[in-house]
ModelCIF file with pLDDT and N, C-alpha, C, O atoms, coordinates in Angstrom:
data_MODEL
#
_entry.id   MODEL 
#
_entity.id                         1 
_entity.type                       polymer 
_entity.pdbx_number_of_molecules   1 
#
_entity_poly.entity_id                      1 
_entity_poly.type                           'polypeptide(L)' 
_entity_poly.nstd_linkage                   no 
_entity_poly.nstd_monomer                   no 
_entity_poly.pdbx_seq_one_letter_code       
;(UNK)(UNK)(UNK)(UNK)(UNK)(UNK)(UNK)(UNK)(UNK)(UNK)(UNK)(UNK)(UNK)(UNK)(UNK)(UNK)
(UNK)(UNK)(UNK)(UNK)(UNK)(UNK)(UNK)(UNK)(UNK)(UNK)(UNK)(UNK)(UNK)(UNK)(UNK)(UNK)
(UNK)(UNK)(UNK)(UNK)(UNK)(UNK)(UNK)(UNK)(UNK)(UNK)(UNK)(UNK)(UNK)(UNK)(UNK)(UNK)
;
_entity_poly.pdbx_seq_one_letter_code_can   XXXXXXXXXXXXXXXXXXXXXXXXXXXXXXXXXXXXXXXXXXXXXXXX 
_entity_poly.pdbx_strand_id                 A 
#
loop_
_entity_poly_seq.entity_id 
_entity_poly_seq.num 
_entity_poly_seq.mon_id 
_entity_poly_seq.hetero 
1 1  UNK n 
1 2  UNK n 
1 3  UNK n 
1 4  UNK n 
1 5  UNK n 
1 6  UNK n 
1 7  UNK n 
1 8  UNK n 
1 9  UNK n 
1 10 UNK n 
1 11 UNK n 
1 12 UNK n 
1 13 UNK n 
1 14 UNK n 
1 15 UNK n 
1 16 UNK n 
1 17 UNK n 
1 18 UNK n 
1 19 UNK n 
1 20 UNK n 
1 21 UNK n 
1 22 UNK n 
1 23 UNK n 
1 24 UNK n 
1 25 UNK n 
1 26 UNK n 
1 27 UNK n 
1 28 UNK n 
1 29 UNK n 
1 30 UNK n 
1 31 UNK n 
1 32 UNK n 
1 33 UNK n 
1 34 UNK n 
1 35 UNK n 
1 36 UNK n 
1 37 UNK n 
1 38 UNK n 
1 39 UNK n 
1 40 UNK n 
1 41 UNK n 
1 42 UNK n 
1 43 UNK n 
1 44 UNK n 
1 45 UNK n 
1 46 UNK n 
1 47 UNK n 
1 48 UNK n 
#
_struct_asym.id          A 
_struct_asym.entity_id   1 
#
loop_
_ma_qa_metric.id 
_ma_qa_metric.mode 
_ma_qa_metric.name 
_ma_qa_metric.software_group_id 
_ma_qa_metric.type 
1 global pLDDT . pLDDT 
2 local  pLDDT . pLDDT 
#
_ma_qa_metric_global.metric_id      1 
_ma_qa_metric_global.metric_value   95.65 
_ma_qa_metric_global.model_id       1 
_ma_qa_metric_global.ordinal_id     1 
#
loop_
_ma_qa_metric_local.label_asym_id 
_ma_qa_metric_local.label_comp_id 
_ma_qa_metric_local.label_seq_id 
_ma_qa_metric_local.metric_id 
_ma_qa_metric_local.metric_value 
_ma_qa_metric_local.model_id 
_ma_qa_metric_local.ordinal_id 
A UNK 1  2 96.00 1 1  
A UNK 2  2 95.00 1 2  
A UNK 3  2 96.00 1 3  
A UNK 4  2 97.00 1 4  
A UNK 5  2 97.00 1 5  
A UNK 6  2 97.00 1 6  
A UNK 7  2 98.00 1 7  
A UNK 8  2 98.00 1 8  
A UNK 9  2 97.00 1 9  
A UNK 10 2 96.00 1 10 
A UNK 11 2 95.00 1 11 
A UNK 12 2 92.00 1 12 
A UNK 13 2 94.00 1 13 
A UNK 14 2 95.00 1 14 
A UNK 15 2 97.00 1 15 
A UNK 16 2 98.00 1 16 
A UNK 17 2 98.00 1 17 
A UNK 18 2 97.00 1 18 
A UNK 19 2 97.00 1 19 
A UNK 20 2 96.00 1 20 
A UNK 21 2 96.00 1 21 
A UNK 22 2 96.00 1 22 
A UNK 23 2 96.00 1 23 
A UNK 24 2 96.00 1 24 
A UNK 25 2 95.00 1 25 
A UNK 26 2 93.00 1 26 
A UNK 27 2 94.00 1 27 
A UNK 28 2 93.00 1 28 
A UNK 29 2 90.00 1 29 
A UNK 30 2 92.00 1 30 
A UNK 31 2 92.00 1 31 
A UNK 32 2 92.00 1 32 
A UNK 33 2 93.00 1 33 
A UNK 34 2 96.00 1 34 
A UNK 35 2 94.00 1 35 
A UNK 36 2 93.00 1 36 
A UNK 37 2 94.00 1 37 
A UNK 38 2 96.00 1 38 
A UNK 39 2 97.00 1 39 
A UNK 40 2 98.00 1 40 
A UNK 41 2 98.00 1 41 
A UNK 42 2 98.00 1 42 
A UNK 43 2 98.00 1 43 
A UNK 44 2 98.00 1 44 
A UNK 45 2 98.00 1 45 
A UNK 46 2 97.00 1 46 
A UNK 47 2 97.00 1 47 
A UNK 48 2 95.00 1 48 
#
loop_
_atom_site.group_PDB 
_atom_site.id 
_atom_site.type_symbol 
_atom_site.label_atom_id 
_atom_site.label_alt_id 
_atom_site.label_comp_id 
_atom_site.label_asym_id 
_atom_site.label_entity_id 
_atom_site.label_seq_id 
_atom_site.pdbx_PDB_ins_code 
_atom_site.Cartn_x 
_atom_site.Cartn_y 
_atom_site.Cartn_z 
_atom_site.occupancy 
_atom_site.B_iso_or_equiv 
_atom_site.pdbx_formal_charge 
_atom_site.auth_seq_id 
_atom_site.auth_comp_id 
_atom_site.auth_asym_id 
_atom_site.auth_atom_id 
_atom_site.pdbx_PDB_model_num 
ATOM 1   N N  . UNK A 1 1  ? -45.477 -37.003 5.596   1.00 96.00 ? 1  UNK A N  1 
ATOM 2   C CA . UNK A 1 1  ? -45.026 -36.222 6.738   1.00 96.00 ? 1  UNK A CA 1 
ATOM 3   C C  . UNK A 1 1  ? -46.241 -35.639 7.443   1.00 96.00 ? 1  UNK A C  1 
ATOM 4   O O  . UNK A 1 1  ? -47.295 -35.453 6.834   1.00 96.00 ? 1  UNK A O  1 
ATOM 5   N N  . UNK A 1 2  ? -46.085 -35.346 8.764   1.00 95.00 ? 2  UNK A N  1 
ATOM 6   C CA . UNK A 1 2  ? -46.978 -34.705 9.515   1.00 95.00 ? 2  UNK A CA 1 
ATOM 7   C C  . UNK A 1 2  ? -47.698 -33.901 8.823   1.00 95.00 ? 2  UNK A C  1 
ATOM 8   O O  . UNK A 1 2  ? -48.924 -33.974 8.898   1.00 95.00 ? 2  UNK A O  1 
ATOM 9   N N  . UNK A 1 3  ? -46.887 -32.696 7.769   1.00 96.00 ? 3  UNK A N  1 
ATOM 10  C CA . UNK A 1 3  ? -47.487 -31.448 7.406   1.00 96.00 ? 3  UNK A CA 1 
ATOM 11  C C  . UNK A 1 3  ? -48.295 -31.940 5.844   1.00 96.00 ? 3  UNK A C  1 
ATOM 12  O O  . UNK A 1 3  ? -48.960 -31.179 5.142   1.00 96.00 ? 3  UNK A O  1 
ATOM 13  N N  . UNK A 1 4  ? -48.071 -33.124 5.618   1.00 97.00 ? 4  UNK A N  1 
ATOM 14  C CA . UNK A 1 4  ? -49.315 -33.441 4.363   1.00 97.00 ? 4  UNK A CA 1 
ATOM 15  C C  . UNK A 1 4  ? -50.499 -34.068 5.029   1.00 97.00 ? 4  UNK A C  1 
ATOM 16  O O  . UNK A 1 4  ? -51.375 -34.430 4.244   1.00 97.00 ? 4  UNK A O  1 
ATOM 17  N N  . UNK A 1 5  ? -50.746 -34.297 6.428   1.00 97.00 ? 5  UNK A N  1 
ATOM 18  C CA . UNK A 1 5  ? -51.879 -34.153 6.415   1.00 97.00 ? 5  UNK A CA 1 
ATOM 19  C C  . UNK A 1 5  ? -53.244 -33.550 7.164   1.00 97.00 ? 5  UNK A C  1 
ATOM 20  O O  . UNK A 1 5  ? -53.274 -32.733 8.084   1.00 97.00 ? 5  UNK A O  1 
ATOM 21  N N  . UNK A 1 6  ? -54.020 -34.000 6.698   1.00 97.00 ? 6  UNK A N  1 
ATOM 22  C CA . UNK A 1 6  ? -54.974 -35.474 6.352   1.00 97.00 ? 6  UNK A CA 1 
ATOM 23  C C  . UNK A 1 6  ? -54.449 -35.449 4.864   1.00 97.00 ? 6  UNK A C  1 
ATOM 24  O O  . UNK A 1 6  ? -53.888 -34.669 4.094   1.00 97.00 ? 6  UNK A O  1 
ATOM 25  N N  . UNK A 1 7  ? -54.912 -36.654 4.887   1.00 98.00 ? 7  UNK A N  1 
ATOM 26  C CA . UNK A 1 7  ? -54.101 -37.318 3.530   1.00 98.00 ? 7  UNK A CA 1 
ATOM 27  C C  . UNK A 1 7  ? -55.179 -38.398 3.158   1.00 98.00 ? 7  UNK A C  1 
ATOM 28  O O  . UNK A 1 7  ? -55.671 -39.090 4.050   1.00 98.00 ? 7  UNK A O  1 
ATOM 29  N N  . UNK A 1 8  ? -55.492 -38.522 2.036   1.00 98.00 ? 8  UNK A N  1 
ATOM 30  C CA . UNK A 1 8  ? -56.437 -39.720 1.179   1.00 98.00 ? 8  UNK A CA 1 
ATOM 31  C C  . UNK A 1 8  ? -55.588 -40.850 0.355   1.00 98.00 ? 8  UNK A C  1 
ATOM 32  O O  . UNK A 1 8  ? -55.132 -40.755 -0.784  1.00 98.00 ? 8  UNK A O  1 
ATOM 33  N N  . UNK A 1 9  ? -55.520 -41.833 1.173   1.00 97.00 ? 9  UNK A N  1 
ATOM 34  C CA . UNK A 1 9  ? -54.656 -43.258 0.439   1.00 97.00 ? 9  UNK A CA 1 
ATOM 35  C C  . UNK A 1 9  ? -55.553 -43.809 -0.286  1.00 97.00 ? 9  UNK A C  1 
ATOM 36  O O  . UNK A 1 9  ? -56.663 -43.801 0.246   1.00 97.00 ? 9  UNK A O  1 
ATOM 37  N N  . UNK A 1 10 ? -55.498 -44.308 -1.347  1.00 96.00 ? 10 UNK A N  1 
ATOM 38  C CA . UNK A 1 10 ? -56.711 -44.733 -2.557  1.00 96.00 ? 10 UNK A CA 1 
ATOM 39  C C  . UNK A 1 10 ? -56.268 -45.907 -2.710  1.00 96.00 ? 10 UNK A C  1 
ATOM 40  O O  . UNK A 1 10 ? -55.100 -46.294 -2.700  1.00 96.00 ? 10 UNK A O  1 
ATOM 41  N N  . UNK A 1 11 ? -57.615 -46.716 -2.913  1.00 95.00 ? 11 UNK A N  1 
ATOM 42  C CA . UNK A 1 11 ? -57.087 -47.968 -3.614  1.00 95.00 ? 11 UNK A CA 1 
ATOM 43  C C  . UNK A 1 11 ? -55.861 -48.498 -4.206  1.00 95.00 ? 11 UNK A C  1 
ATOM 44  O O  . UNK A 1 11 ? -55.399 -49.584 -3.856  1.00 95.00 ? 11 UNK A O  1 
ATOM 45  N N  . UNK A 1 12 ? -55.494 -47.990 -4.814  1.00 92.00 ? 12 UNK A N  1 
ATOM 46  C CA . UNK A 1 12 ? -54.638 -47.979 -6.229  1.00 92.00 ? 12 UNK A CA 1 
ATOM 47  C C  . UNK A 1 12 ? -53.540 -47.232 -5.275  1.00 92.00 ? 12 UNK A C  1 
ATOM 48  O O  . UNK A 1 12 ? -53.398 -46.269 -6.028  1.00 92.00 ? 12 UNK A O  1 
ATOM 49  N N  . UNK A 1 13 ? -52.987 -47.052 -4.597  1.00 94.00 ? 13 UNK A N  1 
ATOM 50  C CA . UNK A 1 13 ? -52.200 -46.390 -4.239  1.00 94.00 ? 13 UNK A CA 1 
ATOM 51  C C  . UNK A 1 13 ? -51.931 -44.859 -3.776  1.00 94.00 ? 13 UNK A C  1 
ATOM 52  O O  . UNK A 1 13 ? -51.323 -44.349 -2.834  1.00 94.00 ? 13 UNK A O  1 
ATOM 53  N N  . UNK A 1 14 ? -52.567 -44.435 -4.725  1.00 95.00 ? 14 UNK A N  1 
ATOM 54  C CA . UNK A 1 14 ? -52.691 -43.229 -4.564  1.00 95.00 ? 14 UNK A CA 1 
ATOM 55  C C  . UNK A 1 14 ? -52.274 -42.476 -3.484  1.00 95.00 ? 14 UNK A C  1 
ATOM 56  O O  . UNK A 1 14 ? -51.985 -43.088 -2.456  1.00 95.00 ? 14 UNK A O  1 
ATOM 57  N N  . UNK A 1 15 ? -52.171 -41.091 -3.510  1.00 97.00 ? 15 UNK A N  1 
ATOM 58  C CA . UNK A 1 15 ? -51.645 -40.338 -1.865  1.00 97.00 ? 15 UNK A CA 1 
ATOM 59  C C  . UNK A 1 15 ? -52.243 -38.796 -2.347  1.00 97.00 ? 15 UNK A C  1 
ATOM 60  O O  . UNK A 1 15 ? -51.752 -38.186 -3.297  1.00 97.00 ? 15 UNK A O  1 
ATOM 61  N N  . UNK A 1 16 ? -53.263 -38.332 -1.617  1.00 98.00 ? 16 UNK A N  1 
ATOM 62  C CA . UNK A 1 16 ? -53.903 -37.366 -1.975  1.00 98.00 ? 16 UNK A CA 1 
ATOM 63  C C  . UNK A 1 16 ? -53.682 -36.321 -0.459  1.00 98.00 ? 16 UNK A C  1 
ATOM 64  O O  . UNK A 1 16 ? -54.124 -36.480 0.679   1.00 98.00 ? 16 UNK A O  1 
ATOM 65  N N  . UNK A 1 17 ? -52.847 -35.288 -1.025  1.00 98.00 ? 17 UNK A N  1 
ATOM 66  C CA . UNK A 1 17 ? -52.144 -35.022 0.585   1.00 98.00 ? 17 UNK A CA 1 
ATOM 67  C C  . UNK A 1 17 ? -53.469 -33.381 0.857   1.00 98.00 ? 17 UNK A C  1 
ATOM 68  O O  . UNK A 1 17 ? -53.790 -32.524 0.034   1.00 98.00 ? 17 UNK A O  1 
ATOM 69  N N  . UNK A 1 18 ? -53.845 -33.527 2.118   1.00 97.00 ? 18 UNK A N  1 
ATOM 70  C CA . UNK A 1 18 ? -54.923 -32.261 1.793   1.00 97.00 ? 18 UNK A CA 1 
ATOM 71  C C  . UNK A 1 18 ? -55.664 -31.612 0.830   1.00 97.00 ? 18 UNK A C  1 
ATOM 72  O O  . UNK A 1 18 ? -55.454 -30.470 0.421   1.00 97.00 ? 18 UNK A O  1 
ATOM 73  N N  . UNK A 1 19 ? -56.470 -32.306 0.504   1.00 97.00 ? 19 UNK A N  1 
ATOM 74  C CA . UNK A 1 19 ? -56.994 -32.494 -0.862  1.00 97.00 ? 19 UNK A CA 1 
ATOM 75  C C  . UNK A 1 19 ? -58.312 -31.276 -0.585  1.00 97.00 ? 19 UNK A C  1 
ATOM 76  O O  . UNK A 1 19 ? -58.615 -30.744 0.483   1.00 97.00 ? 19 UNK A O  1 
ATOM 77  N N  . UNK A 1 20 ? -58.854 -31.105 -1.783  1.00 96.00 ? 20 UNK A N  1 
ATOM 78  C CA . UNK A 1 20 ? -59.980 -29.738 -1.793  1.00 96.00 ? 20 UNK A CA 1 
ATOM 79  C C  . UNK A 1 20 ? -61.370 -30.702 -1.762  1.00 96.00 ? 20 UNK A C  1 
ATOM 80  O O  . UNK A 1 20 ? -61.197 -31.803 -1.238  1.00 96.00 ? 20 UNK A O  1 
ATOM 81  N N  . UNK A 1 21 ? -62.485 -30.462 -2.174  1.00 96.00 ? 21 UNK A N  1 
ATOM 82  C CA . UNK A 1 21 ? -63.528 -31.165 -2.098  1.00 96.00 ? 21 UNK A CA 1 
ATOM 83  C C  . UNK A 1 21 ? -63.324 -31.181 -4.141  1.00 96.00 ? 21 UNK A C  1 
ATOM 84  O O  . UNK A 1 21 ? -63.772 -32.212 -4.642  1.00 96.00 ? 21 UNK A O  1 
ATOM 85  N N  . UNK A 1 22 ? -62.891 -30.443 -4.867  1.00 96.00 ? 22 UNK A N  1 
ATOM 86  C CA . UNK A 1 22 ? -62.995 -30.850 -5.846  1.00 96.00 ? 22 UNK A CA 1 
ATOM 87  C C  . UNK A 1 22 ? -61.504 -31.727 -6.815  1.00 96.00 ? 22 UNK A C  1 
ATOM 88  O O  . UNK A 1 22 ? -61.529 -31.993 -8.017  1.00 96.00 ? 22 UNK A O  1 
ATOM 89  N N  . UNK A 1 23 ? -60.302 -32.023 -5.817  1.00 96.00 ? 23 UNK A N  1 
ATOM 90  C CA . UNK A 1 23 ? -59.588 -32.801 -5.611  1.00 96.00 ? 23 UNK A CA 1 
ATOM 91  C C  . UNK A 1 23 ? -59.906 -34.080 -6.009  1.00 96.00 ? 23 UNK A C  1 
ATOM 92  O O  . UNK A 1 23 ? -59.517 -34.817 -6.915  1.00 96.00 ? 23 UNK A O  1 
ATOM 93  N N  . UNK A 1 24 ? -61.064 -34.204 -4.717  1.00 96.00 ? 24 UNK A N  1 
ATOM 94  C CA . UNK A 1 24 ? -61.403 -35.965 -4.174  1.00 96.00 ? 24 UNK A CA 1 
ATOM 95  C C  . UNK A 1 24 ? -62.295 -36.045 -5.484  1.00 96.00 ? 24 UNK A C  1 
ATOM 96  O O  . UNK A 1 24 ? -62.059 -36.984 -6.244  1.00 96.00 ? 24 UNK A O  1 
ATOM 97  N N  . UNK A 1 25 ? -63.420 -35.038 -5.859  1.00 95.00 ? 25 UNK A N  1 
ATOM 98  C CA . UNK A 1 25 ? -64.007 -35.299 -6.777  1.00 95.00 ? 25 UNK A CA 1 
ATOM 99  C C  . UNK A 1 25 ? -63.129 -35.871 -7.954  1.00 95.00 ? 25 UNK A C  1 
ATOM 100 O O  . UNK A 1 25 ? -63.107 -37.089 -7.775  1.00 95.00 ? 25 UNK A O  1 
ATOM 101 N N  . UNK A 1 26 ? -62.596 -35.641 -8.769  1.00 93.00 ? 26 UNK A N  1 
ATOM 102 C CA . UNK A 1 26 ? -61.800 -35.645 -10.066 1.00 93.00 ? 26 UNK A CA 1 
ATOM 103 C C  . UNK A 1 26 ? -60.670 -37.060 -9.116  1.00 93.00 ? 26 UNK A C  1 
ATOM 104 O O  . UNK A 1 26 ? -60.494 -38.185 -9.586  1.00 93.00 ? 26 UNK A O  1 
ATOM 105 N N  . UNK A 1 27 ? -60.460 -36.886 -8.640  1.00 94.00 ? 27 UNK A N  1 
ATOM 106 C CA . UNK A 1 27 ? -59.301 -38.221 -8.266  1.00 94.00 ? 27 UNK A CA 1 
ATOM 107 C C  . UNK A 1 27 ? -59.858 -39.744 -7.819  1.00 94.00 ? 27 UNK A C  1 
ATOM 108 O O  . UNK A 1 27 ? -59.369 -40.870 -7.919  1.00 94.00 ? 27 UNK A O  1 
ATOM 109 N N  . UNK A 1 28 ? -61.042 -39.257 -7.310  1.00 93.00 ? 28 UNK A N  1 
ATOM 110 C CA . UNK A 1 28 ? -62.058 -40.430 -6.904  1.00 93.00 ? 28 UNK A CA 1 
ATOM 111 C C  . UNK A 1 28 ? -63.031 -41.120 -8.126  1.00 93.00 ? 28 UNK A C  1 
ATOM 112 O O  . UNK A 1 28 ? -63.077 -42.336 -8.316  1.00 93.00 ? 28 UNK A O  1 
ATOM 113 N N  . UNK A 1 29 ? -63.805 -40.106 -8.924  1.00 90.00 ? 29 UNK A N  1 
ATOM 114 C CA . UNK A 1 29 ? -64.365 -40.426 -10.082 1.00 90.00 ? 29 UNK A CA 1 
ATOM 115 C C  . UNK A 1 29 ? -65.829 -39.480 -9.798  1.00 90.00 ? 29 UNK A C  1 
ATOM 116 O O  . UNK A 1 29 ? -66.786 -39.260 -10.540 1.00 90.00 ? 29 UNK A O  1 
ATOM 117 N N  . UNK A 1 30 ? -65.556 -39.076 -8.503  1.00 92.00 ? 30 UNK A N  1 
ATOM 118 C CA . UNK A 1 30 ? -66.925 -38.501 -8.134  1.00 92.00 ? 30 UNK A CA 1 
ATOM 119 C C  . UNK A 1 30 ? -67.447 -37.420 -9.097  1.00 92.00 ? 30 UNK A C  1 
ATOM 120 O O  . UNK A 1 30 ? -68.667 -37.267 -9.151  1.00 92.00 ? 30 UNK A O  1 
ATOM 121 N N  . UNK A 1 31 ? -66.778 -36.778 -9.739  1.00 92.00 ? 31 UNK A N  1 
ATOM 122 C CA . UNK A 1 31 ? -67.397 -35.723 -10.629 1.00 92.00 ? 31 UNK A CA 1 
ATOM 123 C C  . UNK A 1 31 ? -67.319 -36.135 -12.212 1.00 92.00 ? 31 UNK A C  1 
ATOM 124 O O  . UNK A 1 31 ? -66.369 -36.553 -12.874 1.00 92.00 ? 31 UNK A O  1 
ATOM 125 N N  . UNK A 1 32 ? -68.691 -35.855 -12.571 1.00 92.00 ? 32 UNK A N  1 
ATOM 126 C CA . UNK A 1 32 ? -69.159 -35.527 -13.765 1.00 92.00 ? 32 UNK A CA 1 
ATOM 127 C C  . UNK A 1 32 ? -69.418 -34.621 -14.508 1.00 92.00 ? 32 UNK A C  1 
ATOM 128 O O  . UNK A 1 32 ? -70.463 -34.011 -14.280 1.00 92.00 ? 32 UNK A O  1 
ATOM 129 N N  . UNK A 1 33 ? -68.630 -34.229 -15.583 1.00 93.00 ? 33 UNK A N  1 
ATOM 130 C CA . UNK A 1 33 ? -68.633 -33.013 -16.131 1.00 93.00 ? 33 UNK A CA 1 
ATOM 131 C C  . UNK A 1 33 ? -69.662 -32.763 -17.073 1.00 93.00 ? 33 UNK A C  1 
ATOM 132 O O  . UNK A 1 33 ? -69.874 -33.764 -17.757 1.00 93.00 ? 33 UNK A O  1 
ATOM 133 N N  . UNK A 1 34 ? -70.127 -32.137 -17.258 1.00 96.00 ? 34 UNK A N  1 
ATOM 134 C CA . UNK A 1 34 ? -70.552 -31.329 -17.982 1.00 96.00 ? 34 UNK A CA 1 
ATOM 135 C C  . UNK A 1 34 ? -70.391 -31.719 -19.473 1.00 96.00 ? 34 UNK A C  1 
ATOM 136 O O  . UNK A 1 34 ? -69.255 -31.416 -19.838 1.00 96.00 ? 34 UNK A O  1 
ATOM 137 N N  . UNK A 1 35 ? -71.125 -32.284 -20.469 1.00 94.00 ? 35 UNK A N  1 
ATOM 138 C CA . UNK A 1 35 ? -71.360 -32.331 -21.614 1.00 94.00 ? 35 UNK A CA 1 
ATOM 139 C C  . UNK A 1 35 ? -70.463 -31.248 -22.278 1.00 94.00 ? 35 UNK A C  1 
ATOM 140 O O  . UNK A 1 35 ? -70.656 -30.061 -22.014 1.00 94.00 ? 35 UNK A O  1 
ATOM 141 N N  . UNK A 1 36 ? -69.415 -31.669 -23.198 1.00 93.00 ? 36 UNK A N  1 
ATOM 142 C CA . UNK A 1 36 ? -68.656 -30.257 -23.943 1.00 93.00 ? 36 UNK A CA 1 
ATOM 143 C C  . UNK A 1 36 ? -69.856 -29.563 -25.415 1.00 93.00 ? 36 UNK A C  1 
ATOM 144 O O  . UNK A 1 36 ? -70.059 -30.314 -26.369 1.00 93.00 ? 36 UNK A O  1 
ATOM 145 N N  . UNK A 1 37 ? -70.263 -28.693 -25.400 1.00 94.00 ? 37 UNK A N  1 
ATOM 146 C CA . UNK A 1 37 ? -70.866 -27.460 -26.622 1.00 94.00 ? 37 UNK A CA 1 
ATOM 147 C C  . UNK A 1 37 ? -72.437 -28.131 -26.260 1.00 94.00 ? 37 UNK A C  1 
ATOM 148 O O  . UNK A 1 37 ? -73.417 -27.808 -26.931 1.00 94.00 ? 37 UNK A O  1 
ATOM 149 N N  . UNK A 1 38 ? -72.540 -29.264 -24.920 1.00 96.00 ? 38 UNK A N  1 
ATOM 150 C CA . UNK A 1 38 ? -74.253 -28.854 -25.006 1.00 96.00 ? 38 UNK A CA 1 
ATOM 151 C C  . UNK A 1 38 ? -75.320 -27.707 -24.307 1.00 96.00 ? 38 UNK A C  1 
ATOM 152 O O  . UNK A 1 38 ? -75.176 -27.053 -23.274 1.00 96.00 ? 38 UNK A O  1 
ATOM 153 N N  . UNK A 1 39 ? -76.203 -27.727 -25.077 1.00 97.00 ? 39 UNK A N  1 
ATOM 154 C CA . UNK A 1 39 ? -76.783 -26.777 -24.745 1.00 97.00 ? 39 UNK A CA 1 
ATOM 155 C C  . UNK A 1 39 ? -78.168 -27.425 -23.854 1.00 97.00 ? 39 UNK A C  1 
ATOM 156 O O  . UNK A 1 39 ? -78.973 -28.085 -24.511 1.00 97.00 ? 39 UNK A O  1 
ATOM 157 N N  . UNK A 1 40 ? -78.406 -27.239 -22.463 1.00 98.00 ? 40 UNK A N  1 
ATOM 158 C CA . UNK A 1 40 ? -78.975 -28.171 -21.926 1.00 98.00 ? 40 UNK A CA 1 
ATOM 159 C C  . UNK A 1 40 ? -80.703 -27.255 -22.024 1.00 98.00 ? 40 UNK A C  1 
ATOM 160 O O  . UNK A 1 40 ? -80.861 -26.093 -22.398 1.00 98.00 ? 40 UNK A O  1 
ATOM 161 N N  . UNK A 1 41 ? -81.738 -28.179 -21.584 1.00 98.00 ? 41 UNK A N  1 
ATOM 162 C CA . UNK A 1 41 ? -82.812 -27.370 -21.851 1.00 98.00 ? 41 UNK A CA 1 
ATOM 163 C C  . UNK A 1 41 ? -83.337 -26.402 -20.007 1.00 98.00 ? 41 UNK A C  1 
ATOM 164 O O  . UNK A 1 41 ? -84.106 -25.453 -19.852 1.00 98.00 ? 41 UNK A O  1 
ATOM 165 N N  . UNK A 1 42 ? -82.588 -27.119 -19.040 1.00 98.00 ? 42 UNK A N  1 
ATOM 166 C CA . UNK A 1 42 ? -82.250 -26.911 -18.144 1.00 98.00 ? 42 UNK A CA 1 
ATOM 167 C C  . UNK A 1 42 ? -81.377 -27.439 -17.255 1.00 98.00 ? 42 UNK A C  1 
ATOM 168 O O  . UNK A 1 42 ? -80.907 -28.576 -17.309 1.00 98.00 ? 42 UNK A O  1 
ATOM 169 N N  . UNK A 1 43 ? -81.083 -26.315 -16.139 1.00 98.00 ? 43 UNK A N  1 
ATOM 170 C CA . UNK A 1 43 ? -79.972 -26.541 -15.319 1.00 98.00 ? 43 UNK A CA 1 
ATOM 171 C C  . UNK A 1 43 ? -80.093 -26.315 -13.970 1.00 98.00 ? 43 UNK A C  1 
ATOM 172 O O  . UNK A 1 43 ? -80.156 -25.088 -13.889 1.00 98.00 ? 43 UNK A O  1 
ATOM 173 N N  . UNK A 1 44 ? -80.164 -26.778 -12.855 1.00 98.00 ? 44 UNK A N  1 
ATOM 174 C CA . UNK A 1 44 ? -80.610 -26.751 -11.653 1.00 98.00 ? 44 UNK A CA 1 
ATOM 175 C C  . UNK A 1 44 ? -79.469 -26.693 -11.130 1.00 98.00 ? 44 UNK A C  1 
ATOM 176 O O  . UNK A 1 44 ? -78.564 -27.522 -11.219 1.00 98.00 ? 44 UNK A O  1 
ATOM 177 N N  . UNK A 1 45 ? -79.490 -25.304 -10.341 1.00 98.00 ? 45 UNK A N  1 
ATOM 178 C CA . UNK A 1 45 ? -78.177 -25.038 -9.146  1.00 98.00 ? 45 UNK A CA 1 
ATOM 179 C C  . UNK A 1 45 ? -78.329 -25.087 -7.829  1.00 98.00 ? 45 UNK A C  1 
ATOM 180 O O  . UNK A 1 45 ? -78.890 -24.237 -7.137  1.00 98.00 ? 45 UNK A O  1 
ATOM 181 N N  . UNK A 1 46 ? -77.682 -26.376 -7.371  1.00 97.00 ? 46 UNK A N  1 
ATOM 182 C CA . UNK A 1 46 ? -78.262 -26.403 -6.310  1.00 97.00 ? 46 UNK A CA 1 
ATOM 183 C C  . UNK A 1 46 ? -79.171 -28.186 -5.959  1.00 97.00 ? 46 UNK A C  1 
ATOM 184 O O  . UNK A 1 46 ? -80.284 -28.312 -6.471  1.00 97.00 ? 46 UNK A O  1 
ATOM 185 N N  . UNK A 1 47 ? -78.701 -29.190 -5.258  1.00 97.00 ? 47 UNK A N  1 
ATOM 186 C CA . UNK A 1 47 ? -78.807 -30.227 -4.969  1.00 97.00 ? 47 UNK A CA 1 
ATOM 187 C C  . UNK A 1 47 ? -80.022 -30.949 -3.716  1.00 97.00 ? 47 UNK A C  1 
ATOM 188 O O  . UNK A 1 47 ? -80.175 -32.025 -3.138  1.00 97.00 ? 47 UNK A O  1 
ATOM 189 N N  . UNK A 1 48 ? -80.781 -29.434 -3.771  1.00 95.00 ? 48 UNK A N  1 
ATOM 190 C CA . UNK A 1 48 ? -80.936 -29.880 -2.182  1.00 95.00 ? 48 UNK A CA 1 
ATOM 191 C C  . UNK A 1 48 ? -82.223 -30.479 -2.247  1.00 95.00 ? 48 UNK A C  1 
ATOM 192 O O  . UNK A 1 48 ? -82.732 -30.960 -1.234  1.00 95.00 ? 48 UNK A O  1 
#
């Protein structure tokens, strides 16, 4: 309907109706989490 969008049709079918930026991440494959109980020797915030 009008009021779902913008809307993200995926490959696979999918229907991603106004989606967040961390939505597309996790539904797309775009995000990578975070190692579970590691302890990293550093961590950089910030991409730029």
């Amino acid at each position: 309907a009008v009021e779902d969008l913008p809307a993200l049709i995926t490959p696979d079918h999918g229907v991603l109706k106004r989606p967040s930026n961390e939505d597309l991440a996790e539904e797309l494959g775009l995000f990578e989490a975070p190692e579970d109980g590691a302890v990293y020797d550093v961590v950089v915030l910030g991409a730029g």
